[in-house]
C-alpha atoms as a PDB file:
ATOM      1  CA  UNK A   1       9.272 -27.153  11.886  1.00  0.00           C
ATOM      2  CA  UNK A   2      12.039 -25.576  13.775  1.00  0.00           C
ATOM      3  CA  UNK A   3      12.732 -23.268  11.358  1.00  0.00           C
ATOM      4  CA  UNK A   4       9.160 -21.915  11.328  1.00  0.00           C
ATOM      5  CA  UNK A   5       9.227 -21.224  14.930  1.00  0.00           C
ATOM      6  CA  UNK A   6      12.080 -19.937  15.086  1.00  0.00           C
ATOM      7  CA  UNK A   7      10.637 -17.520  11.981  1.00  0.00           C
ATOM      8  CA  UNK A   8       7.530 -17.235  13.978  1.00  0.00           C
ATOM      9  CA  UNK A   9       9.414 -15.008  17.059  1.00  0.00           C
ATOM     10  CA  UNK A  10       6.944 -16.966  19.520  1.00  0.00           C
ATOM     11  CA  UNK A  11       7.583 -17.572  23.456  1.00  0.00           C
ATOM     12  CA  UNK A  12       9.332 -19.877  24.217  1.00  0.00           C
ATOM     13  CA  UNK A  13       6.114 -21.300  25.886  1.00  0.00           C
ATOM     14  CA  UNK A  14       4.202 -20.603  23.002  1.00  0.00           C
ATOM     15  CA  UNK A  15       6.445 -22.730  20.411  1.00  0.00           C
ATOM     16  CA  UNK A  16       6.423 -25.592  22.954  1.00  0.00           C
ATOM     17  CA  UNK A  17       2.678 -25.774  22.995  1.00  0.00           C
ATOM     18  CA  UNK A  18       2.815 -25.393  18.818  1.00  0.00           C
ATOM     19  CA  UNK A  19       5.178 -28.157  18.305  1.00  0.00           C
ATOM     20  CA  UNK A  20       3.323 -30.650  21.087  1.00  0.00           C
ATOM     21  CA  UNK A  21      -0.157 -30.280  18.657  1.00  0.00           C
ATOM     22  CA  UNK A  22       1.843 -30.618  15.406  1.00  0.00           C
ATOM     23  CA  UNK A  23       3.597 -33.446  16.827  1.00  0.00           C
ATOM     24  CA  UNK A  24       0.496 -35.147  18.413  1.00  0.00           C
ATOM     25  CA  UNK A  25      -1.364 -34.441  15.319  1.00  0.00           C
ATOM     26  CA  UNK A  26       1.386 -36.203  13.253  1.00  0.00           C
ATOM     27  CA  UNK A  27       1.479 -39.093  15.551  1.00  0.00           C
ATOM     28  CA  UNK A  28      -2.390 -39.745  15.494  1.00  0.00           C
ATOM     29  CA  UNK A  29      -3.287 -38.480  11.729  1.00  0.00           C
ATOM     30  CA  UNK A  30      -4.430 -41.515  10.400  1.00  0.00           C
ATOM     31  CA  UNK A  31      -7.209 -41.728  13.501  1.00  0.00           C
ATOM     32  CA  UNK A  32      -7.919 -38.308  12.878  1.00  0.00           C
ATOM     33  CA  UNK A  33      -8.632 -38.594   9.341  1.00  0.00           C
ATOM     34  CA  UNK A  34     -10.656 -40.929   9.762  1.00  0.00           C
ATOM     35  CA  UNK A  35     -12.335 -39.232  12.638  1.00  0.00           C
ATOM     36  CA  UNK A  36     -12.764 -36.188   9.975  1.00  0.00           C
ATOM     37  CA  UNK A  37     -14.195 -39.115   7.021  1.00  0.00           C
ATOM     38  CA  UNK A  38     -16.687 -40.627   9.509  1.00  0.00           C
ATOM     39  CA  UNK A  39     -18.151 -36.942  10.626  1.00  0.00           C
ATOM     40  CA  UNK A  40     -18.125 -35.424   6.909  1.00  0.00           C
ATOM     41  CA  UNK A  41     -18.507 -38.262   4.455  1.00  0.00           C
ATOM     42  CA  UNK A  42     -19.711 -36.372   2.142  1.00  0.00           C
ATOM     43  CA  UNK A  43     -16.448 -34.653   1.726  1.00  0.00           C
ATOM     44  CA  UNK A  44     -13.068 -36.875   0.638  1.00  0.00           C
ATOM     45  CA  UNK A  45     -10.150 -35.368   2.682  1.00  0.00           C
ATOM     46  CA  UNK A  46      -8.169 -35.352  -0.440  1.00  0.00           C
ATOM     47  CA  UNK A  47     -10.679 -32.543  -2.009  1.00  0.00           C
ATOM     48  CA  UNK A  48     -11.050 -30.769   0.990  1.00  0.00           C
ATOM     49  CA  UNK A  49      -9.183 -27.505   1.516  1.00  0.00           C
ATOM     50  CA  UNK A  50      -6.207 -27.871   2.930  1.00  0.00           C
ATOM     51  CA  UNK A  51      -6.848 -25.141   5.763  1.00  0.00           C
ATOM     52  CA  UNK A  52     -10.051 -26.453   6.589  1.00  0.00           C
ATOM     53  CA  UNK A  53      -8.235 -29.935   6.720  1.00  0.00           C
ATOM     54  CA  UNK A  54      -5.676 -28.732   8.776  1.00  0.00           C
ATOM     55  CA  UNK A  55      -7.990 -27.019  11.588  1.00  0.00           C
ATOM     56  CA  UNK A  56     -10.054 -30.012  11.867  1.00  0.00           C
ATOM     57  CA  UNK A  57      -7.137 -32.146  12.128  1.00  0.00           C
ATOM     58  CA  UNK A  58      -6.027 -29.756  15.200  1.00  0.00           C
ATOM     59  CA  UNK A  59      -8.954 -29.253  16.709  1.00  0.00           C
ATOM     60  CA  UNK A  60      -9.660 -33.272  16.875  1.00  0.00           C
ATOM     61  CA  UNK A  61      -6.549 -33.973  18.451  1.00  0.00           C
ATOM     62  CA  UNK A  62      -6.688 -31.294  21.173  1.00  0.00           C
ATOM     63  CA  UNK A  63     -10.666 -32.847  22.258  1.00  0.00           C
ATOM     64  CA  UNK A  64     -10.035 -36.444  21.541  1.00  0.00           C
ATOM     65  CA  UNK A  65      -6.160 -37.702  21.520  1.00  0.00           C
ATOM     66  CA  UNK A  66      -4.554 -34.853  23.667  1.00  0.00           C
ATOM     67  CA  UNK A  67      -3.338 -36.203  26.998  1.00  0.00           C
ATOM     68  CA  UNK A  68      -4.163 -32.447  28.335  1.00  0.00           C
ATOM     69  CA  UNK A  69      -7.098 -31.987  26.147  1.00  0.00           C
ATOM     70  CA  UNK A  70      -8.755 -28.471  25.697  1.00  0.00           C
ATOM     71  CA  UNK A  71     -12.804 -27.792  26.558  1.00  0.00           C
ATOM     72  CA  UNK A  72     -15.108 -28.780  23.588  1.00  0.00           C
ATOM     73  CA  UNK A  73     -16.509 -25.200  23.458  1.00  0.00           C
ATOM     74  CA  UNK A  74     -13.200 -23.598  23.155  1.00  0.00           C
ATOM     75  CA  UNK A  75     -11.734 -25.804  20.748  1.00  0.00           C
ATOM     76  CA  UNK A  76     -14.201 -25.783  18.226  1.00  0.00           C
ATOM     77  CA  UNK A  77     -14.640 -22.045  18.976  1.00  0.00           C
ATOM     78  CA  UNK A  78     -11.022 -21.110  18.434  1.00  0.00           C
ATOM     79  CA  UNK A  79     -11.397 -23.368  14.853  1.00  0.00           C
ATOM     80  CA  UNK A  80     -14.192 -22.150  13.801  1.00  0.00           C
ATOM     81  CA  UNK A  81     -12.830 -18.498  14.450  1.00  0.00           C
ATOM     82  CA  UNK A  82      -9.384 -19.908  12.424  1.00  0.00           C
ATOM     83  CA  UNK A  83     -11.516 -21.143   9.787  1.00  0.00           C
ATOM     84  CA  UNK A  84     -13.053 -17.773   9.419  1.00  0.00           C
ATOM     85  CA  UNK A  85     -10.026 -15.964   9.247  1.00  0.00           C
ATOM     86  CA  UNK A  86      -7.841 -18.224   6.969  1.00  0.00           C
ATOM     87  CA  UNK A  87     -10.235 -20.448   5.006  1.00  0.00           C
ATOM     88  CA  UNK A  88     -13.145 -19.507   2.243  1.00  0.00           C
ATOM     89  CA  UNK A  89     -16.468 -18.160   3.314  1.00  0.00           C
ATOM     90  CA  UNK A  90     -17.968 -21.262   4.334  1.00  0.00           C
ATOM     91  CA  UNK A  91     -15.200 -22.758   6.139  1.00  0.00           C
ATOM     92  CA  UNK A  92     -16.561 -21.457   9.228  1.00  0.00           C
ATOM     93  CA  UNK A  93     -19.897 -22.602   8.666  1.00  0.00           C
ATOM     94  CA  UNK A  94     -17.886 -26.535   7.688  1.00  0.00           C
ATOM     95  CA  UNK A  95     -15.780 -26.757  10.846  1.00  0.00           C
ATOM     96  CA  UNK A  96     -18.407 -25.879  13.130  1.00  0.00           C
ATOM     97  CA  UNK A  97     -20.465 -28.636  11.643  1.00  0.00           C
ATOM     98  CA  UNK A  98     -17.811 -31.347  12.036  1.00  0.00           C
ATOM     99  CA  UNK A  99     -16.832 -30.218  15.387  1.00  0.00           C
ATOM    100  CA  UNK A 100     -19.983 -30.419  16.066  1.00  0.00           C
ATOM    101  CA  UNK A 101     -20.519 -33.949  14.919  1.00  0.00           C
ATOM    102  CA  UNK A 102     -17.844 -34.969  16.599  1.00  0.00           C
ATOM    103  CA  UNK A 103     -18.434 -33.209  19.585  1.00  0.00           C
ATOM    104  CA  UNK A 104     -22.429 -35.147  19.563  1.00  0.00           C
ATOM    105  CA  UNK A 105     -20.476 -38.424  19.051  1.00  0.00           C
ATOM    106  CA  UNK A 106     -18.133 -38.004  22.134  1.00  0.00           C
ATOM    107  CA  UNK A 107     -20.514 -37.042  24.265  1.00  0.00           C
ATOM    108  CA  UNK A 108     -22.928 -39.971  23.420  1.00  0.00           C
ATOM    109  CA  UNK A 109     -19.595 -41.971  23.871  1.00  0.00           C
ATOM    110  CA  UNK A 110     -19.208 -43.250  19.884  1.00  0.00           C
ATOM    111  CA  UNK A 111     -15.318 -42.004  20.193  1.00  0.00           C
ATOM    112  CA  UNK A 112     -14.112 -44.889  22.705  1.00  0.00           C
ATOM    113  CA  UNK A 113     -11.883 -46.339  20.099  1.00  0.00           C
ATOM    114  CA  UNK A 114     -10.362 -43.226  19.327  1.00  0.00           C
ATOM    115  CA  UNK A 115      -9.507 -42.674  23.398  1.00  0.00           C
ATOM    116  CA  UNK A 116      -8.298 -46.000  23.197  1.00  0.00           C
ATOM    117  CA  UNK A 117      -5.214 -45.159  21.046  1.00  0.00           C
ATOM    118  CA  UNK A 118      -4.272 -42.024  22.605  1.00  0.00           C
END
């Protein structure tokens, strides 16, 4: 991972913050994917694109693990608008619905067990 940031030219600020989300994401993967399996069972992680994977898995740990967890709106916003730019057509249209699932499940409080590990 080093490597890449150092590749990357980011602030110094900026490569902190990158590292802290791959590193949380890392640490709470296997509640995120199954986070992403309960919210999209129709679609087995293993046959899901890996970008559209990889923003969920992002965007699920910055609104439900993160200690300093980013607004709902602007997370999914921000993937969605990744999704759009580095995914297939629809991925857009897939990460807003599983945000979106997710975001109707923590705010009807179904995602206590996932606060509870982070």
């Amino acid at each position: 991972m080093q490597r890449h940031l150092r590749e990357a030219h980011l602030s110094e600020e900026a490569a902190e913050f990158t590292a802290h989300l791959v590193e949380g994401v890392e640490r709470h993967r296997a509640a995120i994917d199954d986070v992403i399996r309960e919210r999209a069972p129709a679609f087995p992680l293993s046959e899901m694109p890996p970008v559209d994977r990889n923003i969920l898995r992002l965007a699920i740990y910055e609104v439900l693990f993160d200690n300093q967890p980013a607004p709902l709106r602007t997370a999914i916003n921000e993937a969605v608008e990744l999704a759009k730019g580095y995914g297939s057509e629809s991925s857009g249209r897939f990460v807003n619905g599983v945000l979106g699932a997710v975001a109707l499940a923590a705010s009807s409080g179904d995602d206590t067990d996932t606060q509870d590990e982070a």
